[in-house]
Protein backbone atom coordinates (compact mmCIF):
# COMPACT_ATOMS: atom_id res chain seq x y z
CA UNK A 1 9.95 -257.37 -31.08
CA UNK A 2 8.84 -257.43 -34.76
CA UNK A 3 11.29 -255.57 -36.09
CA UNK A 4 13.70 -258.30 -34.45
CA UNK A 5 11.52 -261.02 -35.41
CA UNK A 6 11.47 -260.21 -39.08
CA UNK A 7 15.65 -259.62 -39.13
CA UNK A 8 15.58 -262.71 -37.96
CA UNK A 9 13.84 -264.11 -40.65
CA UNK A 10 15.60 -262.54 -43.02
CA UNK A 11 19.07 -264.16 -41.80
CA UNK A 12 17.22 -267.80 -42.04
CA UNK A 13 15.89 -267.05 -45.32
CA UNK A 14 19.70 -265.78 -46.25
CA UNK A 15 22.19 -268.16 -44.94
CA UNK A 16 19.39 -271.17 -45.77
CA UNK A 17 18.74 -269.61 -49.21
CA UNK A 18 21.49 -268.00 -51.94
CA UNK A 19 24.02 -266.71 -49.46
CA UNK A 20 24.21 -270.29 -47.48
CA UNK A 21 25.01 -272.02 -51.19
CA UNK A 22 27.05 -270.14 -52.12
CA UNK A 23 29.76 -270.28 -49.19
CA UNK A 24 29.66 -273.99 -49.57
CA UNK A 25 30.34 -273.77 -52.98
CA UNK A 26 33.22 -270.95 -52.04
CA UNK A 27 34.06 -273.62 -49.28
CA UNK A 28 37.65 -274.13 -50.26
CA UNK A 29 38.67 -270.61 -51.80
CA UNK A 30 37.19 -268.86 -48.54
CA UNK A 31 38.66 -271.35 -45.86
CA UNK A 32 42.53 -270.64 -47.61
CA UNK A 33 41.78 -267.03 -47.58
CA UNK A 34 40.93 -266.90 -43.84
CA UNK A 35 43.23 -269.14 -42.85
CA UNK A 36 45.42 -266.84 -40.58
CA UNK A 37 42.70 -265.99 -38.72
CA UNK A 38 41.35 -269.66 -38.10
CA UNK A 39 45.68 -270.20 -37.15
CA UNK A 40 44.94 -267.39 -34.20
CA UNK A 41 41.80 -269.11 -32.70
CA UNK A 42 43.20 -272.57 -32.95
CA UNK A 43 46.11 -271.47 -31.33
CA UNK A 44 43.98 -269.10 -28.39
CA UNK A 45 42.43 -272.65 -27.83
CA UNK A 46 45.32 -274.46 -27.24
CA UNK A 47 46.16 -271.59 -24.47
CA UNK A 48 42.96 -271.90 -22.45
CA UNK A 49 44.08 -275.50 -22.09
CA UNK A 50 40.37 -276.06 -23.49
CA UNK A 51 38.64 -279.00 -23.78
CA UNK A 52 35.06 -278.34 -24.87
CA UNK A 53 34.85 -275.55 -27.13
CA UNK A 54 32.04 -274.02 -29.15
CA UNK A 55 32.26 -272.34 -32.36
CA UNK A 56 29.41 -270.14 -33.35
CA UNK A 57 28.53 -269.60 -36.68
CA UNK A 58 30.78 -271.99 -37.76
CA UNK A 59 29.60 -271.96 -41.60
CA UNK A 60 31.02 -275.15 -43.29
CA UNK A 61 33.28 -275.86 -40.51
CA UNK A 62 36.88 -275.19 -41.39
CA UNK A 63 37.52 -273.63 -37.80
CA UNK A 64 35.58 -276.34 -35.91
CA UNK A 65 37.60 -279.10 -37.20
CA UNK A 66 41.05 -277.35 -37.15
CA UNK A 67 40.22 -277.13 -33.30
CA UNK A 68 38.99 -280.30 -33.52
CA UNK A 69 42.41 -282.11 -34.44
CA UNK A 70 44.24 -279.95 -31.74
CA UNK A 71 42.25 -280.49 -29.10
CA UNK A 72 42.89 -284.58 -30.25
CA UNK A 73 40.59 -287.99 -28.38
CA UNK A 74 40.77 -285.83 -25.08
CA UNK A 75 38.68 -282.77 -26.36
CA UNK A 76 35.39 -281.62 -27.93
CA UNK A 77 34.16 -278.93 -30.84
CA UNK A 78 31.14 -278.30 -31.65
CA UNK A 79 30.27 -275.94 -34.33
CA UNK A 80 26.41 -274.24 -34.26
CA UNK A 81 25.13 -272.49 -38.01
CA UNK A 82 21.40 -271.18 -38.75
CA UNK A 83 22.74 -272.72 -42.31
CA UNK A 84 21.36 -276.06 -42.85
CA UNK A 85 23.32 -275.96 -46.32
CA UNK A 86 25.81 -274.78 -44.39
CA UNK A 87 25.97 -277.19 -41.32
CA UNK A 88 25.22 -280.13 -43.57
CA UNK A 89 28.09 -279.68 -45.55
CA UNK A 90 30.55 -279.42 -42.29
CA UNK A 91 29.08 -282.21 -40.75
CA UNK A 92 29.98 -284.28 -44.13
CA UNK A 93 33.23 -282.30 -44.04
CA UNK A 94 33.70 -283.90 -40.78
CA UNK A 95 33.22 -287.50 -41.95
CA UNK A 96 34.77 -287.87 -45.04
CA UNK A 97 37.85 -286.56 -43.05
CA UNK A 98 37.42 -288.48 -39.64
CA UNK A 99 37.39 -285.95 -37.46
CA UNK A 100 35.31 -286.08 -34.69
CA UNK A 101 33.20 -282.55 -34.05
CA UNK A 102 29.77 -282.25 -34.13
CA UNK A 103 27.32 -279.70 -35.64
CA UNK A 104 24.17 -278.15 -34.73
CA UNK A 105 22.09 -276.34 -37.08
CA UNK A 106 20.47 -273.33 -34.73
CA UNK A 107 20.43 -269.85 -33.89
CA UNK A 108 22.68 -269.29 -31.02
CA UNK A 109 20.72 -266.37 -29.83
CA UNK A 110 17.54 -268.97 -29.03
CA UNK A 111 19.38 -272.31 -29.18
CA UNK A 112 18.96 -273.92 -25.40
CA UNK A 113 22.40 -275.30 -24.77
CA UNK A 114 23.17 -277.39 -22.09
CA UNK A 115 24.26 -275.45 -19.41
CA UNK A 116 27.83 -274.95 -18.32
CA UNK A 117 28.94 -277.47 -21.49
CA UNK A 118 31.56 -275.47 -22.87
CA UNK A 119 34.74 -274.19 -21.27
CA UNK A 120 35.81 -271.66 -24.35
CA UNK A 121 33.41 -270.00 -27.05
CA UNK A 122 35.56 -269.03 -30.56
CA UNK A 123 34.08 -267.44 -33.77
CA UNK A 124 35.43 -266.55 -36.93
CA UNK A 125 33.12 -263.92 -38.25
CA UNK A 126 30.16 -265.51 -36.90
CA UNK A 127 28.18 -263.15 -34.05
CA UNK A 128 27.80 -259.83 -36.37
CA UNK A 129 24.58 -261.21 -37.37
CA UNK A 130 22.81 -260.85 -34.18
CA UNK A 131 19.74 -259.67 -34.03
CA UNK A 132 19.22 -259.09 -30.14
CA UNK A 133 23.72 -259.55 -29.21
CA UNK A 134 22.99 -258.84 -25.76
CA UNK A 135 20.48 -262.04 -25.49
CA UNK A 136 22.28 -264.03 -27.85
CA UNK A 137 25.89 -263.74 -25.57
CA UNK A 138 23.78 -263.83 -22.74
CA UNK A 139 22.64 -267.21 -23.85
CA UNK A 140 26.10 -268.19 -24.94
CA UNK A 141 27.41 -267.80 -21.25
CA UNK A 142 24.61 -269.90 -19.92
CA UNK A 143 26.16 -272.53 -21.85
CA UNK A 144 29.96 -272.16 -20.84
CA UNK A 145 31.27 -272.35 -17.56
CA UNK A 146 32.29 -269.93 -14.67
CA UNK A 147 35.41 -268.40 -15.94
CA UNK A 148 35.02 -270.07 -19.74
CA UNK A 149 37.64 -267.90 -22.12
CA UNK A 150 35.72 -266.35 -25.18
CA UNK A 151 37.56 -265.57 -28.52
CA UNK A 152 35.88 -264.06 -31.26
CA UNK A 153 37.34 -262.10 -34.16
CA UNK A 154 35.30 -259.60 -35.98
CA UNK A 155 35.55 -256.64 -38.73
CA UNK A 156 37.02 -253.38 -37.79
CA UNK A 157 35.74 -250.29 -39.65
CA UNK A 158 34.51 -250.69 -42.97
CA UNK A 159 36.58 -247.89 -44.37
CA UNK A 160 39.91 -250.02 -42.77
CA UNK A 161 38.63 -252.64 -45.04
CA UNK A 162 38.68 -251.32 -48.22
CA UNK A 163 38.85 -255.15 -50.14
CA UNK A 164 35.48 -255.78 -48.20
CA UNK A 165 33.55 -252.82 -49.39
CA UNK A 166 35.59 -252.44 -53.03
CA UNK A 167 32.52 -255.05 -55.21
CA UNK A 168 29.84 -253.01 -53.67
CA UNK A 169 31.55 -249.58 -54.19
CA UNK A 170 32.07 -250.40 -57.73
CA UNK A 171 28.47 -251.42 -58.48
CA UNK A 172 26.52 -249.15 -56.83
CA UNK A 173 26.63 -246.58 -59.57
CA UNK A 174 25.37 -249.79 -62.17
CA UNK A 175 22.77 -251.43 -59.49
CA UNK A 176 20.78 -248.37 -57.78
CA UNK A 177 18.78 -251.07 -55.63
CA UNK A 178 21.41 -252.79 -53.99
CA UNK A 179 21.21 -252.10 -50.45
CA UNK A 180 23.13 -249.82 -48.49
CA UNK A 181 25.14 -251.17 -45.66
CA UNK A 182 23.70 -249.90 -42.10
CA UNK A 183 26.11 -249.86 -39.21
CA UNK A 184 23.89 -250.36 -36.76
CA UNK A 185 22.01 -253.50 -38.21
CA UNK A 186 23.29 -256.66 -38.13
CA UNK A 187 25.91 -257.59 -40.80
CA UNK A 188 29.87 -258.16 -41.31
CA UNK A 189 31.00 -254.98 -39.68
CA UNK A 190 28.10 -254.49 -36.63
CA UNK A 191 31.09 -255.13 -34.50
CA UNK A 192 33.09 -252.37 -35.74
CA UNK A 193 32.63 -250.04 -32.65
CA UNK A 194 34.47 -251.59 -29.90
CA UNK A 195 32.94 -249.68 -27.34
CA UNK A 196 29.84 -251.25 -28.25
CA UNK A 197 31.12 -254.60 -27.97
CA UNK A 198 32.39 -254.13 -24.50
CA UNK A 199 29.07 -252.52 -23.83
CA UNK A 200 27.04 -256.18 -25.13
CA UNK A 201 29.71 -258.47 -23.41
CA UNK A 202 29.51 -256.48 -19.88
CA UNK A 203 25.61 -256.60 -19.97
CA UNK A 204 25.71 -260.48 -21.09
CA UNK A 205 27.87 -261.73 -18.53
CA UNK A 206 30.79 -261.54 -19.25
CA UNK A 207 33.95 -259.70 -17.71
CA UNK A 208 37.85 -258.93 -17.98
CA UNK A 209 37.37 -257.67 -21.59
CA UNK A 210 39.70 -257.16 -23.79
CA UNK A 211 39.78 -255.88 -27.28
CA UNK A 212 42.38 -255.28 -29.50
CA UNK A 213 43.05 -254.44 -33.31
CA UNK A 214 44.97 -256.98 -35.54
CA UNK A 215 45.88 -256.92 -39.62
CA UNK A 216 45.77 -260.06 -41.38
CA UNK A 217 46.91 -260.68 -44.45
CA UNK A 218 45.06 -262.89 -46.20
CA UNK A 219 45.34 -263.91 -50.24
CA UNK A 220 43.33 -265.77 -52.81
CA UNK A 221 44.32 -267.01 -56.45
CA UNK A 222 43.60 -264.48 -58.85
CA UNK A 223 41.39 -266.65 -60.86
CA UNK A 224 38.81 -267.05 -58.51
CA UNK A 225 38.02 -263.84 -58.01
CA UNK A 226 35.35 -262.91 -60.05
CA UNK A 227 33.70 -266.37 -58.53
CA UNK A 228 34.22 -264.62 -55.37
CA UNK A 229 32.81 -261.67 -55.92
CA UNK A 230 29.68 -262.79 -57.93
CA UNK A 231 28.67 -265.33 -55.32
CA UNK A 232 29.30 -263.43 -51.94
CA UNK A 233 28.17 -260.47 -50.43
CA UNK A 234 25.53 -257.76 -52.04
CA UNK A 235 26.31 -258.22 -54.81
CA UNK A 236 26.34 -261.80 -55.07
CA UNK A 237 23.01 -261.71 -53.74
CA UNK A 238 21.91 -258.92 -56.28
CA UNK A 239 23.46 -260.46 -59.72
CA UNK A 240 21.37 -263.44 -59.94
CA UNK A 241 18.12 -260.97 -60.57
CA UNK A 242 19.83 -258.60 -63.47
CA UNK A 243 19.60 -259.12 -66.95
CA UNK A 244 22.89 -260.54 -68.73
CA UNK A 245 23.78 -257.19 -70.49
CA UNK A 246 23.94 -255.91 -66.91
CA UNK A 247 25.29 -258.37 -65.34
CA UNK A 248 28.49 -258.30 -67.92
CA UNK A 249 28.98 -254.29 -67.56
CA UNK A 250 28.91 -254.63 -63.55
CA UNK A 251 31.26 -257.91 -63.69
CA UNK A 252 34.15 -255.92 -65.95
CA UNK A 253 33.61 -253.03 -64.12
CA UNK A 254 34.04 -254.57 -60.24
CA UNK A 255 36.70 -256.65 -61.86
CA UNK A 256 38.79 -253.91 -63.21
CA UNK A 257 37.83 -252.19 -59.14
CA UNK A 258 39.84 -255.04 -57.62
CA UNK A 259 42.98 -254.26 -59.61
CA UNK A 260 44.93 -252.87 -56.97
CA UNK A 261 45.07 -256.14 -55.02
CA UNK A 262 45.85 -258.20 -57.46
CA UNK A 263 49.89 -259.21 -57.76
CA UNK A 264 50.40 -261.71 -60.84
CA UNK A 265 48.14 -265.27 -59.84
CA UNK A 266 47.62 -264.04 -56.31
CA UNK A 267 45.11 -261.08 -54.79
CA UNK A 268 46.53 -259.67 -51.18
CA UNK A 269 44.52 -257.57 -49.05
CA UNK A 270 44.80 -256.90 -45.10
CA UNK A 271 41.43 -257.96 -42.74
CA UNK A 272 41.27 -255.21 -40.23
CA UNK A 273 40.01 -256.83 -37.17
CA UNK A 274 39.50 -256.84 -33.57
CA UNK A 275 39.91 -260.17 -31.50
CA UNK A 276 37.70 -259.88 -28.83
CA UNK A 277 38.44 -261.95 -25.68
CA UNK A 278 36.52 -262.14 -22.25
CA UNK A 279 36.05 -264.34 -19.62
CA UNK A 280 32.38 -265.80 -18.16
CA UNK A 281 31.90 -264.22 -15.15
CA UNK A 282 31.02 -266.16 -11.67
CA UNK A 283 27.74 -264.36 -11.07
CA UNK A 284 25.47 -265.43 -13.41
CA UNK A 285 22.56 -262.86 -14.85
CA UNK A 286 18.98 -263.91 -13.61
């Protein structure tokens, strides 16, 4: 319990702090790259014929209000963040383009949803960051109703994703002290065993799993790549803290790292994901 008490405290103090910040600042450059992937979950809603939906860890709400327009007057979206920065800029997002979804800023593992709310949960790389997955799906299908569709795409394998791991490679050898991905702790790729996916869904509630690998490509403009990978990530994290002579040797170095994705004004690179769907099933856990 206090090892999962102070991971969760480090996630708040992350997506609240230097990591929340700087996705809002990325806003634009990070909802073009991923938007294939938000195209797939807009379009899985419109299949379930859903009406309320629920997008967890919605981050500055570029999924949540693409659903939001589909679904039209006659539907909801609600998008939940443990990113005030985060949830504060969707929720003016939201306004300033008159669409009407809402935003909660909580942890979805503790947050106490009204029960049976939701007909569909979706999520864009949002539930990798569980501390406890088991409770925190758990708790999502106490707020969906019996035989609610989930859709959630995550990472596959970090060594499928070579574009994902490629800033951190590079600067490892420069920055001894930045940490070491775990597999096993939450992050971007603790969904990358699928077995262990169907393993947290079946003992959260929910059934007729299915999980299955997709490549996306995805592209951003060549000159905001070094903004990208100085803000997010490890790194990102890491840079703010080195001295400038530093911090110009590891910049050229992951720069010069990224070269083989880059084609003239644009960088390419494939997401290696699953897209995990289930269904909530009729006999609820106690």
């Amino acid at each position: 319990m206090g090892t999962e008490r102070r991971n969760d405290d480090e996630q708040t103090a992350r997506w609240n702090g230097r990591a929340g910040h700087a996705w809002v600042d990325l806003q634009q450059v990070l909802d073009e790259m991923f938007r294939p992937i938000e195209g797939l979950l807009v379009d899985s809603v419109s299949a379930e014929g859903a009406e309320h939906v629920l997008d967890v860890g919605c981050g500055t709400g570029g999924t949540t209000l693409a659903v939001a327009r589909r679904l039209g007057p006659a539907g909801h979206c609600v998008g939940v963040d443990i990113s005030g920065p985060l949830t504060d800029a969707a929720r003016a997002r939201a306004e300033r383009e008159g669409v009407p979804a809402s935003f909660v800023r909580a942890d979805a593992q503790e947050h106490t949803f009204e029960p049976g709310t939701f007909d569909t949960v979706i999520s864009r790389f949002g539930v990798m960051f569980f501390d406890d997955p088991v409770r925190a799906f758990g708790n999502l299908r106490s707020a969906v109703r019996d035989g609610a569709g989930l859709r959630v795409i995550v990472w596959r394998d970090p060594a499928e994703n070579p574009f994902m791991t490629t800033a951190q490679r590079a600067a490892a050898p420069l920055l001894p002290s930045l940490p070491v991905r775990r597999p096993d702790e939450p992050g971007q790729f603790a969904f990358a065993d699928p077995d262990k996916v169907r393993r947290i869904l079946a003992e959260s509630g929910w059934a007729d799993i299915g999980i299955r690998p997709i490549d996306v490509v995805c592209t951003l403009p060549e000159k905001e790549l070094v903004r990208y990978f100085t803000r997010l990530g490890p790194l990102g994290m890491a840079l703010p803290d080195v001295d400038e002579e530093t911090r110009v040797r590891v910049v050229e170095t992951v720069r010069a790292a990224f070269d083989p994705f880059v084609q003239g004004s644009e960088v390419r690179f494939t997401a290696a994901c699953w897209t995990v769907g289930a269904r909530a099933s009729a006999a609820k856990l106690s």
